[in-house]
Each structure stands twice: as C-alpha cells, then as structure tokens.
Protein backbone atom coordinates (compact mmCIF):
# COMPACT_ATOMS: atom_id res chain seq x y z
CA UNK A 1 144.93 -49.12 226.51
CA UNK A 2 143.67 -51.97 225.21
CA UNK A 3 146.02 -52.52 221.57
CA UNK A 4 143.72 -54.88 218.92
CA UNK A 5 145.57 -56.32 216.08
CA UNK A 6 142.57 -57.72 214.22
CA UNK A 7 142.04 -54.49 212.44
CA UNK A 8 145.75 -54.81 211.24
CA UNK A 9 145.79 -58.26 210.46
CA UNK A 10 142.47 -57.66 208.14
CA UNK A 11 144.41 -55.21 206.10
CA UNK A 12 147.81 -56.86 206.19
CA UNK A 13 145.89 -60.05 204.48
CA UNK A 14 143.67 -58.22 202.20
CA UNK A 15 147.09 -56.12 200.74
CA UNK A 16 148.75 -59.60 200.19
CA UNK A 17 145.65 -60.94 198.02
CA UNK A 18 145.14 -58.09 196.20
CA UNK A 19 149.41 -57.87 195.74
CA UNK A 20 149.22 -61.43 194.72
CA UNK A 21 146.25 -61.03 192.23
CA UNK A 22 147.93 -58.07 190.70
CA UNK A 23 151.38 -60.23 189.92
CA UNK A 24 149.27 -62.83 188.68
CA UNK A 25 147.30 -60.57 186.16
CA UNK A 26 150.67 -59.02 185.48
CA UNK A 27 152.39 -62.41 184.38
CA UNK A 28 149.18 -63.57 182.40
CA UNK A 29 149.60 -60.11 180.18
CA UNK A 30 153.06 -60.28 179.85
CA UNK A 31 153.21 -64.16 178.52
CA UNK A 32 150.32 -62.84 176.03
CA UNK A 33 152.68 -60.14 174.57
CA UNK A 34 155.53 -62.79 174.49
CA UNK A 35 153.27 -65.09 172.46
CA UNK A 36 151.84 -62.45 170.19
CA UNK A 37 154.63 -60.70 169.08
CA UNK A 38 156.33 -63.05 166.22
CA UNK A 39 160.07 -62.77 167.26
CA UNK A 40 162.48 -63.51 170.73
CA UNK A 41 162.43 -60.83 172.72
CA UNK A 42 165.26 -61.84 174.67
CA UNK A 43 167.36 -62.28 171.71
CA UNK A 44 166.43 -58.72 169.89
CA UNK A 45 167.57 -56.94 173.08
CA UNK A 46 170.15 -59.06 174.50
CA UNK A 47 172.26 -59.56 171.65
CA UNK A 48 171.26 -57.68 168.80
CA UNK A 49 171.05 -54.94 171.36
CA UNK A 50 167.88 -53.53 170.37
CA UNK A 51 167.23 -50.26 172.20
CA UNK A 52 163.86 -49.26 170.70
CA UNK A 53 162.51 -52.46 171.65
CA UNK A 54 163.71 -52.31 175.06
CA UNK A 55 162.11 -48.75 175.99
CA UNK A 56 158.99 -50.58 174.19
CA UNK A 57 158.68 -53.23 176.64
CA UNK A 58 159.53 -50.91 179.39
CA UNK A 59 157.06 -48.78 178.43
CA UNK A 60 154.42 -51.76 178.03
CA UNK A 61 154.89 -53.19 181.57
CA UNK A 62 154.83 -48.88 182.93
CA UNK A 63 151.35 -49.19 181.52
CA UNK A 64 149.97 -52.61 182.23
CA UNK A 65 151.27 -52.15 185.97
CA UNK A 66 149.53 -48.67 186.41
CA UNK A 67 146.40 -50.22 184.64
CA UNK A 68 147.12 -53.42 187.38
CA UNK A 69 147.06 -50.99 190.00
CA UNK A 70 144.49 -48.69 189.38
CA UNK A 71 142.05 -51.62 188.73
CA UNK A 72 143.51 -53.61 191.98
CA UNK A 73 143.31 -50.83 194.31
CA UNK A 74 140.03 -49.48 192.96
C-alpha cells in the first residue's frame, strides 16, 4: 500500500493561506471600524461598562467572520 502525502500536504498548505488571508481581511475590517467610529472602544466597554456596545461589536465581528468565511472558502 503505497501511502502518498502530497495530496495532504497540498491541502494542509492551501488551508493555511486561505486561514491566513481570512485573519488578515479580518484585522483590516476591524481597524476600519476602530477608525470610523468617533469614540474608544476600549474605554466605553471597559470602564464605563457599556453592554450595548459590547453585544454590538460582538455582533459585528459574528458577521464580518461568517462574511470572511463564506467568501474564503467559496
């Protein structure tokens, strides 16, 4: 049984590009949204505790990694 790992070592690279071009794209958004929006994030849900905002973001970076992923994975 002759075992090739070419096949494997194709798809193993090809995953880590298209991992490492989705992080990228994911970064690029999220520093836009840090730029755009007129206030510190950081601060409004560290310490003013801002809950809203928080589920926001979450909610944001949900989206724009299911966008990532669908466009990524084709």
């Amino acid at each position: 049984m002759d075992l090739s790992l070419a096949p494997f070592v194709k798809t193993l690279v090809a995953s880590l590009v298209y991992c490492l071009i989705g992080i990228v794209m994911f970064a690029i958004s999220f520093v836009i949204i840090r730029m755009v929006t007129p206030f510190s994030i950081r601060k409004e849900i560290e310490e003013d505790q801002n809950t809203a905002l928080a589920v926001l973001i979450g909610s944001v970076i949900l989206g724009l990694s299911i966008i990532i992923a669908s466009a990524v994975g084709g």
